[in-house]
C-alpha atoms as a PDB file:
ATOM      1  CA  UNK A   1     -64.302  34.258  31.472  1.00  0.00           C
ATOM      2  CA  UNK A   2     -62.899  31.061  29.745  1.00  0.00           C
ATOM      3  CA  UNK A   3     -65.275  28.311  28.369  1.00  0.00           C
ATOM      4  CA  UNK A   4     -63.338  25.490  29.933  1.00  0.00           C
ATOM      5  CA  UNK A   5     -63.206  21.426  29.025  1.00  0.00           C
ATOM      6  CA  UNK A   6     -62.861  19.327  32.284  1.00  0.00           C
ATOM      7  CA  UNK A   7     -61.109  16.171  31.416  1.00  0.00           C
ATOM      8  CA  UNK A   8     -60.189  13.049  33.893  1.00  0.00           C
ATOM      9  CA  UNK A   9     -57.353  10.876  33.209  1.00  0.00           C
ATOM     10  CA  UNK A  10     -57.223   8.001  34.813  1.00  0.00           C
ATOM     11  CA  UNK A  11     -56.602   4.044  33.816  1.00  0.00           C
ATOM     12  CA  UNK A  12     -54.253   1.190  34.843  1.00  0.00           C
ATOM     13  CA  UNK A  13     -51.505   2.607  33.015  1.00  0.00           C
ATOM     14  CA  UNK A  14     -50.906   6.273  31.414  1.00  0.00           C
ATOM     15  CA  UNK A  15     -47.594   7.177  29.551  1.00  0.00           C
ATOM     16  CA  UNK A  16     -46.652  10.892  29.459  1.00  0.00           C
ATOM     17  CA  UNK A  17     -43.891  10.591  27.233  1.00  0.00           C
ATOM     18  CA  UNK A  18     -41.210  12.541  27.552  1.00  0.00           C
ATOM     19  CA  UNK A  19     -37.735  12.822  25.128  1.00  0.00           C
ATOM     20  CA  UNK A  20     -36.989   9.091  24.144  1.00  0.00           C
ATOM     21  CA  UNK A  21     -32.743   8.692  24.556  1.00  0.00           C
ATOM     22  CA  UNK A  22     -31.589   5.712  22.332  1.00  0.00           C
ATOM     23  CA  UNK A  23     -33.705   2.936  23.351  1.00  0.00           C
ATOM     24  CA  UNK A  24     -35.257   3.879  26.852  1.00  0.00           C
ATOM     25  CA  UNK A  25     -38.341   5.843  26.432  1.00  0.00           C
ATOM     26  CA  UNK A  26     -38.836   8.201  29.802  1.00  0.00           C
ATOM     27  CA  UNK A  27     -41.994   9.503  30.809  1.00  0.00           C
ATOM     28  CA  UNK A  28     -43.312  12.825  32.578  1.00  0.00           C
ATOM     29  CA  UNK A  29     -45.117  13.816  35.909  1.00  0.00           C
ATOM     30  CA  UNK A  30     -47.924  15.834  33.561  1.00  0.00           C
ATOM     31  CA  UNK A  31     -49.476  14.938  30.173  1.00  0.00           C
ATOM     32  CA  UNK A  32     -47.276  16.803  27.498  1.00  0.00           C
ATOM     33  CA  UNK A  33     -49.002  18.943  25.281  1.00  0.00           C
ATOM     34  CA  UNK A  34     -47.510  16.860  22.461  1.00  0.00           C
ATOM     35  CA  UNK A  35     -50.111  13.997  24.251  1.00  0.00           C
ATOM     36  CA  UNK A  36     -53.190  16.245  24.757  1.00  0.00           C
ATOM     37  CA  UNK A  37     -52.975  17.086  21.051  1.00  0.00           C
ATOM     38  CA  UNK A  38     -52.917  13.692  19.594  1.00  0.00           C
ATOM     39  CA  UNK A  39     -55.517  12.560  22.588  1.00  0.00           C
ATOM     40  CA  UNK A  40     -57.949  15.085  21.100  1.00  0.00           C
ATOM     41  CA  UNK A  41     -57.024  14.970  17.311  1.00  0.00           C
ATOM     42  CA  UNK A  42     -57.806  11.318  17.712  1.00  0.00           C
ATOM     43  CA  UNK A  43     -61.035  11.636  18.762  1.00  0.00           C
ATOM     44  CA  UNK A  44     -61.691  13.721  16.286  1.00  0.00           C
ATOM     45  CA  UNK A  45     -60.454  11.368  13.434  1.00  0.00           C
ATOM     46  CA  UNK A  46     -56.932  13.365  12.745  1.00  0.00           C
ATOM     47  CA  UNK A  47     -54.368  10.903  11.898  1.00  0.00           C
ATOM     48  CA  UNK A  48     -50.318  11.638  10.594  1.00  0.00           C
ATOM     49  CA  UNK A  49     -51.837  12.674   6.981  1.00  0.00           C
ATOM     50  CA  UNK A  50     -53.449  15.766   9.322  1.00  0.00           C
ATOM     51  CA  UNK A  51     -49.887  17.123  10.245  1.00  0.00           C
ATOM     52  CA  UNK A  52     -51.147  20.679   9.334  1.00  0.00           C
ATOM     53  CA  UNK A  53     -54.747  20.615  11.685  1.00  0.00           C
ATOM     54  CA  UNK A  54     -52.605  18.782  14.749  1.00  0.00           C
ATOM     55  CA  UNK A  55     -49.971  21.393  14.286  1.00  0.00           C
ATOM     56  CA  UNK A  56     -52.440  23.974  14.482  1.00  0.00           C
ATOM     57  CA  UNK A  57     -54.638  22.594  17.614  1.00  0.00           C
ATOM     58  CA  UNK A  58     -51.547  22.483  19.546  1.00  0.00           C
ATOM     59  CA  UNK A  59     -50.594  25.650  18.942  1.00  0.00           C
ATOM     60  CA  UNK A  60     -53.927  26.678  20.338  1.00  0.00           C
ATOM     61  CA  UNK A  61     -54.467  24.647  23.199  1.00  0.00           C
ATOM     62  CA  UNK A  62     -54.451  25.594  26.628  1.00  0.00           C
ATOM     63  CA  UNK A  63     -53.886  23.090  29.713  1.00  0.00           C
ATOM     64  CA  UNK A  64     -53.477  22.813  33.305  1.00  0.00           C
ATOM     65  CA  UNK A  65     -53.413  19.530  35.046  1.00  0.00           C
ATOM     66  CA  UNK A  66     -53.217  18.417  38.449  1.00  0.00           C
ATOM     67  CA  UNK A  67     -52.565  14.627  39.685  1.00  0.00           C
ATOM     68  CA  UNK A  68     -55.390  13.422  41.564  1.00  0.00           C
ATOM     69  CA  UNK A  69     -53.536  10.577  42.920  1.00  0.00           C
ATOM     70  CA  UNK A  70     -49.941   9.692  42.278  1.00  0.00           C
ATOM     71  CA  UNK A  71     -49.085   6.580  40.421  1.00  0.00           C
ATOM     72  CA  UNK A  72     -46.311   4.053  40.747  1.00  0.00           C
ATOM     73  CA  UNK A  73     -43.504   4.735  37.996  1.00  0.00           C
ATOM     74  CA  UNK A  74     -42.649   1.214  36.574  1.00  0.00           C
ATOM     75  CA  UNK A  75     -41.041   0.546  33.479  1.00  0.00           C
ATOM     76  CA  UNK A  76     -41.598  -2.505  30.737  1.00  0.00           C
ATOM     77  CA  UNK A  77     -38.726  -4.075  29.590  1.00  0.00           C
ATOM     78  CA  UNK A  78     -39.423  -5.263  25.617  1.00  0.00           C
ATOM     79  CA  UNK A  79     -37.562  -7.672  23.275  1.00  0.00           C
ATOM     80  CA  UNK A  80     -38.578  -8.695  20.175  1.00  0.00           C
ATOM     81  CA  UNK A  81     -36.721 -10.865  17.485  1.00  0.00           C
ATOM     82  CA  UNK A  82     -37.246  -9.568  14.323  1.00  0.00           C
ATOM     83  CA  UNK A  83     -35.804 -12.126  12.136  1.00  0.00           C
ATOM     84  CA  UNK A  84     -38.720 -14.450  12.708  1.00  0.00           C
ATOM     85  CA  UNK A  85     -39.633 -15.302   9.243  1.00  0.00           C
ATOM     86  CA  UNK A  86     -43.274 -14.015   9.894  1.00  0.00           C
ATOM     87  CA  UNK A  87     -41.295 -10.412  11.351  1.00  0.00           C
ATOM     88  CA  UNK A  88     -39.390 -10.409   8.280  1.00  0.00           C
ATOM     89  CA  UNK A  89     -39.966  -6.988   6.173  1.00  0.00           C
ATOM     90  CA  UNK A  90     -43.039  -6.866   7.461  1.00  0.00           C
ATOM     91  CA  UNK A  91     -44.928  -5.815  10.543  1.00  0.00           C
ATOM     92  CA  UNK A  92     -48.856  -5.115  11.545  1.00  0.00           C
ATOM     93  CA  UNK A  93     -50.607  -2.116  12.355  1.00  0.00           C
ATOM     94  CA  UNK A  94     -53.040  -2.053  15.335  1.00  0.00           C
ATOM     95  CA  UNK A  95     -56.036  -2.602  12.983  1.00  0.00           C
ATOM     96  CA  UNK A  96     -54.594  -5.664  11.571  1.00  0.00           C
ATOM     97  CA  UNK A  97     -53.032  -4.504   8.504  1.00  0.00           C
ATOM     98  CA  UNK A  98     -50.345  -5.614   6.999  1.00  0.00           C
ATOM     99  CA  UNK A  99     -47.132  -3.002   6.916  1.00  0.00           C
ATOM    100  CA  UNK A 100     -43.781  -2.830   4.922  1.00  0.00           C
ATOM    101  CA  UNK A 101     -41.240  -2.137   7.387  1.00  0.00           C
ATOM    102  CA  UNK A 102     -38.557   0.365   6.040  1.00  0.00           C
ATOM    103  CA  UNK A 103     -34.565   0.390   6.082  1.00  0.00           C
ATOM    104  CA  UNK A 104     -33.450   1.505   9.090  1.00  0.00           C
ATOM    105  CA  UNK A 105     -32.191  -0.951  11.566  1.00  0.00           C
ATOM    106  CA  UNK A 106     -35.059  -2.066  13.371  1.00  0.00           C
ATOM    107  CA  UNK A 107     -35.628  -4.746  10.585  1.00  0.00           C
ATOM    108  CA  UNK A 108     -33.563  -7.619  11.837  1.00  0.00           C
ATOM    109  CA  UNK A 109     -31.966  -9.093  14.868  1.00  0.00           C
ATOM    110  CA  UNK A 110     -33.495  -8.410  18.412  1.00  0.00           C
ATOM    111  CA  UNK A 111     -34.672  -4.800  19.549  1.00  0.00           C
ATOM    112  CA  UNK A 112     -34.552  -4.267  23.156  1.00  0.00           C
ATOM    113  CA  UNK A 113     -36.248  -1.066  24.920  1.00  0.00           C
ATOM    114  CA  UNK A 114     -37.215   0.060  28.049  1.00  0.00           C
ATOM    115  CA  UNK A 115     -40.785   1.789  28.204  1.00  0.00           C
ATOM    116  CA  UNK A 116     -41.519   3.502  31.353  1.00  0.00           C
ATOM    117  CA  UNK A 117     -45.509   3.866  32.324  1.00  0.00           C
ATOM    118  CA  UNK A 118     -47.730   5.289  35.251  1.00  0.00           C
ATOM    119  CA  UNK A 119     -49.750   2.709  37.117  1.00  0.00           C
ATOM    120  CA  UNK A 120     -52.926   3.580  39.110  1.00  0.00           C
ATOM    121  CA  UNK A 121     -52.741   7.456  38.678  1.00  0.00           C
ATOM    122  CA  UNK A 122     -55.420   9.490  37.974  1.00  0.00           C
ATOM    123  CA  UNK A 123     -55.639  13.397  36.557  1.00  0.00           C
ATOM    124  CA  UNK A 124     -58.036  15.370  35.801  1.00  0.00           C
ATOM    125  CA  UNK A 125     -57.054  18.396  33.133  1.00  0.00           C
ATOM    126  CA  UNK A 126     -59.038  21.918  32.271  1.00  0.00           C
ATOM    127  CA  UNK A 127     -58.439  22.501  28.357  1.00  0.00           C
ATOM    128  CA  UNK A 128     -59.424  25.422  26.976  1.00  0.00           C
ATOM    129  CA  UNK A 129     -58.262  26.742  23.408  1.00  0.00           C
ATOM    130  CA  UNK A 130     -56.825  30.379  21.683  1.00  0.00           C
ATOM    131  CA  UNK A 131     -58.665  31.409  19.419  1.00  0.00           C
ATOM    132  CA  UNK A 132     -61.639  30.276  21.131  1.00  0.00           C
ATOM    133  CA  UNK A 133     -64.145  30.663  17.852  1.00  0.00           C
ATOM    134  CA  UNK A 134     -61.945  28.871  15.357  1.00  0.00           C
ATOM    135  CA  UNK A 135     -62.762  25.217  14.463  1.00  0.00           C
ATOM    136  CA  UNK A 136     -62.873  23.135  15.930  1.00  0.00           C
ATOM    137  CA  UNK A 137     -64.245  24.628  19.097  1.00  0.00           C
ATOM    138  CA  UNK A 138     -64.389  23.114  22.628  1.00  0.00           C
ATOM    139  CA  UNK A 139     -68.111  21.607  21.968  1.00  0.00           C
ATOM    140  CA  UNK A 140     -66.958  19.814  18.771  1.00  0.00           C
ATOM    141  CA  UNK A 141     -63.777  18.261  21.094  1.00  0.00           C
ATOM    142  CA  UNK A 142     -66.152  17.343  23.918  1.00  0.00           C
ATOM    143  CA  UNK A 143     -68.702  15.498  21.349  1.00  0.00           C
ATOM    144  CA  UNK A 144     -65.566  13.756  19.741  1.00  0.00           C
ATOM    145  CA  UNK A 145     -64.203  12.652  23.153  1.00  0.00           C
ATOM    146  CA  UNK A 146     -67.551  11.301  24.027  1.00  0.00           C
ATOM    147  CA  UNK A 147     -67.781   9.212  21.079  1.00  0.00           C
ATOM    148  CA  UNK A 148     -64.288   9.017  19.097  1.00  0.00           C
ATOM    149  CA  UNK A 149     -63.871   8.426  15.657  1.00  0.00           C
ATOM    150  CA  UNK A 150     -60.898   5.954  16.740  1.00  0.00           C
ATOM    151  CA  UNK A 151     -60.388   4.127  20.260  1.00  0.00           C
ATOM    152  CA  UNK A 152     -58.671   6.707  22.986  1.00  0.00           C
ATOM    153  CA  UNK A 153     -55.352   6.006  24.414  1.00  0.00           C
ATOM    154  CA  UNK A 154     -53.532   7.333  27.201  1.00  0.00           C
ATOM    155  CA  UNK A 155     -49.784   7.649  25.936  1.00  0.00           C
ATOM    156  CA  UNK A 156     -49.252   4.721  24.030  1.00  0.00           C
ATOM    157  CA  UNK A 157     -52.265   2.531  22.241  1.00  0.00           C
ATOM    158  CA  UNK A 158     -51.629   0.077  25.136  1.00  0.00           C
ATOM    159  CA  UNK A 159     -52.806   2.077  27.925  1.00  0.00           C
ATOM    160  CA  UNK A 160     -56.438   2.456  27.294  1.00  0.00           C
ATOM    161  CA  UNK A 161     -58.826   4.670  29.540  1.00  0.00           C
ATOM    162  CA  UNK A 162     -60.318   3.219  32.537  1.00  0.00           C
ATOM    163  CA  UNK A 163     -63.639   5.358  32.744  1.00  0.00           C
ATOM    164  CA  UNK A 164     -64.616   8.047  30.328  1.00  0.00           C
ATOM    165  CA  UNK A 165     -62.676  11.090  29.778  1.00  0.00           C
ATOM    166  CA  UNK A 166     -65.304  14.373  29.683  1.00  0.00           C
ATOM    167  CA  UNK A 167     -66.505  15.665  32.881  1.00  0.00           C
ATOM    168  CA  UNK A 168     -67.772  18.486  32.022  1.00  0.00           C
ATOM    169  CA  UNK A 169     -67.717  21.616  29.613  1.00  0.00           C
ATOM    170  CA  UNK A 170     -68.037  25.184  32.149  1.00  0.00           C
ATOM    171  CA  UNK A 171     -67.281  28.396  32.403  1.00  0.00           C
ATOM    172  CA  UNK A 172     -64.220  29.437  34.731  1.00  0.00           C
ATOM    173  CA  UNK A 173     -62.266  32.507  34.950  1.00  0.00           C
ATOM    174  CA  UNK A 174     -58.880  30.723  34.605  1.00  0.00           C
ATOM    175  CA  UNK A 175     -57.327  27.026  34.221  1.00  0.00           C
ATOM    176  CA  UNK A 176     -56.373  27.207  38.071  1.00  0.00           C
ATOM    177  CA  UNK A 177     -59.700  28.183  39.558  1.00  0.00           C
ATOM    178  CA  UNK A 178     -61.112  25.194  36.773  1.00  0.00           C
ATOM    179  CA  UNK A 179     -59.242  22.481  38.765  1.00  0.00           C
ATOM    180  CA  UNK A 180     -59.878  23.898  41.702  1.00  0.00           C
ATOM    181  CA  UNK A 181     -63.445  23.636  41.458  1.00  0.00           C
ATOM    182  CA  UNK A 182     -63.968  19.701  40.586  1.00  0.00           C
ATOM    183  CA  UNK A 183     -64.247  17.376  43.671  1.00  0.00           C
ATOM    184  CA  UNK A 184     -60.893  14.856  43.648  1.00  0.00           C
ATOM    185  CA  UNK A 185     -61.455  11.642  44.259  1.00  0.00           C
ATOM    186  CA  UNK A 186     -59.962   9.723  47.412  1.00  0.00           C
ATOM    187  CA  UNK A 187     -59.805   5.905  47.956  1.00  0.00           C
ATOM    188  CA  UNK A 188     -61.180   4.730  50.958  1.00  0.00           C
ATOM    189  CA  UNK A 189     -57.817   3.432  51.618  1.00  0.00           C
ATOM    190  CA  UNK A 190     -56.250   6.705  51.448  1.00  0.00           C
ATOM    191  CA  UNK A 191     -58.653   8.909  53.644  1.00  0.00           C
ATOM    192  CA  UNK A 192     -55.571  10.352  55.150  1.00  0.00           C
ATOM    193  CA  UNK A 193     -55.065  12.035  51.588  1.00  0.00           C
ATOM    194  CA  UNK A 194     -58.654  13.833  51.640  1.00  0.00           C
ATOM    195  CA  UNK A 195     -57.119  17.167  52.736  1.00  0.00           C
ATOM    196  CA  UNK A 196     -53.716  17.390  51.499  1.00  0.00           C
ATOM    197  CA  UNK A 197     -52.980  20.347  48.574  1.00  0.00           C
ATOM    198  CA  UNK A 198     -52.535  18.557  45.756  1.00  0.00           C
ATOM    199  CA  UNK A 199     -49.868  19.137  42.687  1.00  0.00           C
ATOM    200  CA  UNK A 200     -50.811  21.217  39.554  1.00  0.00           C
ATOM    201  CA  UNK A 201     -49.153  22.190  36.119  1.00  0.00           C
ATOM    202  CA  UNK A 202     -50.169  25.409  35.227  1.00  0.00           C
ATOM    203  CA  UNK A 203     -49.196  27.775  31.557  1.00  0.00           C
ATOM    204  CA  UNK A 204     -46.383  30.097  31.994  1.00  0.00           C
ATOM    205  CA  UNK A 205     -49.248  33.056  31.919  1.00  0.00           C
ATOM    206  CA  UNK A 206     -51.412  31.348  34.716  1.00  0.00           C
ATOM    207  CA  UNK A 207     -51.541  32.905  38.225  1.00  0.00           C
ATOM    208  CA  UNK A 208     -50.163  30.178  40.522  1.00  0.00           C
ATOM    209  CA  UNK A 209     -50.071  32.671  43.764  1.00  0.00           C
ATOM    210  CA  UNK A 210     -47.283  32.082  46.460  1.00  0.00           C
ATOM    211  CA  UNK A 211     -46.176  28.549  45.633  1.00  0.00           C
ATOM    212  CA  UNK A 212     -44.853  28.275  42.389  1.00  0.00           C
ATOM    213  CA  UNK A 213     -41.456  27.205  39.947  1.00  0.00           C
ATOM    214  CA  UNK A 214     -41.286  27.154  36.544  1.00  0.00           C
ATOM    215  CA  UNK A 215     -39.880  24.349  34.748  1.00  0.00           C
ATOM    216  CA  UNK A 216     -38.676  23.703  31.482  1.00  0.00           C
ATOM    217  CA  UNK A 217     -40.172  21.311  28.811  1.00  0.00           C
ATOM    218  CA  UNK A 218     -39.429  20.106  25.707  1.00  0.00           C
ATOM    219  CA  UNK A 219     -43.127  18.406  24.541  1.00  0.00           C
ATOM    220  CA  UNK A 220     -44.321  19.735  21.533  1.00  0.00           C
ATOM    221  CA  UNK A 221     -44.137  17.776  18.086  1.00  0.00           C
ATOM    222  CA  UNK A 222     -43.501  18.647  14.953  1.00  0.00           C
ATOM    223  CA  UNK A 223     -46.008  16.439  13.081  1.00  0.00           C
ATOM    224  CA  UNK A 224     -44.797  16.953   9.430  1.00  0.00           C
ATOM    225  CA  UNK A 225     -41.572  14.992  10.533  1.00  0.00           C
ATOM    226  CA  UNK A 226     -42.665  13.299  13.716  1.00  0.00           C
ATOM    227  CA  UNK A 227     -40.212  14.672  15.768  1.00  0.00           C
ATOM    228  CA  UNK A 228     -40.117  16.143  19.131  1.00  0.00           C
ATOM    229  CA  UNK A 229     -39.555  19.824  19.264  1.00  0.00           C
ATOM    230  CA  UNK A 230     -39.962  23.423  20.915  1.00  0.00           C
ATOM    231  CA  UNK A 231     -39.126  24.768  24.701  1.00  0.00           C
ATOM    232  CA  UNK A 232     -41.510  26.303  27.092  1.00  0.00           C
ATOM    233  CA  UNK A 233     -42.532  26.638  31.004  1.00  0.00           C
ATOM    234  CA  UNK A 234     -44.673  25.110  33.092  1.00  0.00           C
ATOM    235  CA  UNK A 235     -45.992  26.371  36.433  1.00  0.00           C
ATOM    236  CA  UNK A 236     -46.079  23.725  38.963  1.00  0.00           C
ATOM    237  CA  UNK A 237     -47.972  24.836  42.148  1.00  0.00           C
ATOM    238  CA  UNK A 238     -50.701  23.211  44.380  1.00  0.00           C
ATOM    239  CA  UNK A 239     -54.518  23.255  44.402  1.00  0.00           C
ATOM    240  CA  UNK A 240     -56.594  22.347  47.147  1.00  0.00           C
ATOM    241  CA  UNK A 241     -60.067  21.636  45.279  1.00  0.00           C
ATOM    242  CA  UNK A 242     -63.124  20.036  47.794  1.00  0.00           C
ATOM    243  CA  UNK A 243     -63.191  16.118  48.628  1.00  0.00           C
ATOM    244  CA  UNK A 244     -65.842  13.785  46.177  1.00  0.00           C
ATOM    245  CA  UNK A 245     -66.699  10.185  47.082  1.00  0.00           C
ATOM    246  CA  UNK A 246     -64.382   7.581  48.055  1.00  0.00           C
ATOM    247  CA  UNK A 247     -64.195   6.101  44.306  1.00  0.00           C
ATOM    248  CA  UNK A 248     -61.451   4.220  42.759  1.00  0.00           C
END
């Protein structure tokens, strides 16, 4: 029996960031474990100078996801002149703070990219970690994402939670049967919807019965060097958990 953390994700707009090519930065159908792990480790007051403690959490989390309701894919086109003189070696932090910008070539001249998001999805994830009595343990994570040392953020600082994040912390005798067991929410508008299996992401190790593929993913970090890293499979499959209220 697992001691499981049920999470929702849902807000106006979520980015599950996948490999960023040049200047377009693509996103994913499920959170990347690369996401989950800064989610939590901001919560619970990690930042970049913690590269050791949120390269150890992901290593031991755990996660299957399934997607409640299926965004829109849209993606932000961004420009920015940097030579404006108050751009100019210098840029701000989201706490207003002042910071030196470095050498590279994003220091002058205009900087296009193309940031793709999720609008009007909603998730909900089971989390559960290996070794389950190290620290921190799933009750310290579910205090910390109930009140964060920092403000949560879906993706990118810009897409910030819509409702709160815990659900609930329960016992369940795997990830699937976790997801399985919370209601999903259906729109009024989409009763049609109320019945319909609906798509999961599962660990290579979970039992995802007839209908199942693996799929390859690149979304761990290496967060000495900030760099994306690593290869593993997902198991994508479908879950039929019981109808909730007609909410959002």
């Amino acid at each position: 029996m697992l001691n499981v953390l049920l999470l929702r994700l849902d807000a106006p707009l979520m980015s599950f960031g996948g490999v960023v090519v040049d200047n377009r930065g693509v996103i994913l159908d499920f959170p990347a474990l690369s996401m989950m792990t800064g989610l939590i480790g901001n919560a619970l007051g990690y930042d970049h100078r913690h590269a050791n403690h949120l390269s150890v959490l992901q290593t031991r989390l755990r996660y299957a996801v399934r997607c409640d309701r299926a965004g829109q894919r849209m993606t932000d086109y961004q420009t920015v002149d940097l030579g404006q003189e108050h751009l100019v070696d210098t840029g701000w932090t989201t706490r207003g703070a002042r910071e030196k910008r470095g050498k590279g070539a994003a220091t002058s001249g205009t900087s296009i990219r193309y940031r793709e998001y999720w609008a009007d999805a909603v998730y909900t994830a089971a989390v559960t970690l290996f070794p389950a009595e190290e620290s921190p343990d799933l009750g310290t994570i579910a205090h910390a994402l109930q009140e964060p040392e920092r403000p949560l953020f879906l993706g990118r600082k810009t897409c910030l939670p819509a409702a709160p994040l815990f659900l609930a912390l329960t016992p369940a005798s795997s990830l699937r049967s976790a997801l399985e067991a919370v209601p999903r929410i259906v729109p009024e508008r989409r009763r049609d919807e109320a019945s319909a299996p609906l798509t999961a992401w599962l660990p290579e190790n979970e039992d995802a019965c007839s209908d199942w593929r693996d799929i390859p993913v690149t979304d761990e970090r290496d967060w000495e060097n900030q760099i994306v890293v690593g290869r593993r499979l997902i198991r994508q499959t479908r879950v039929n958990p019981p109808e909730a209220s007609n909410e959002r």
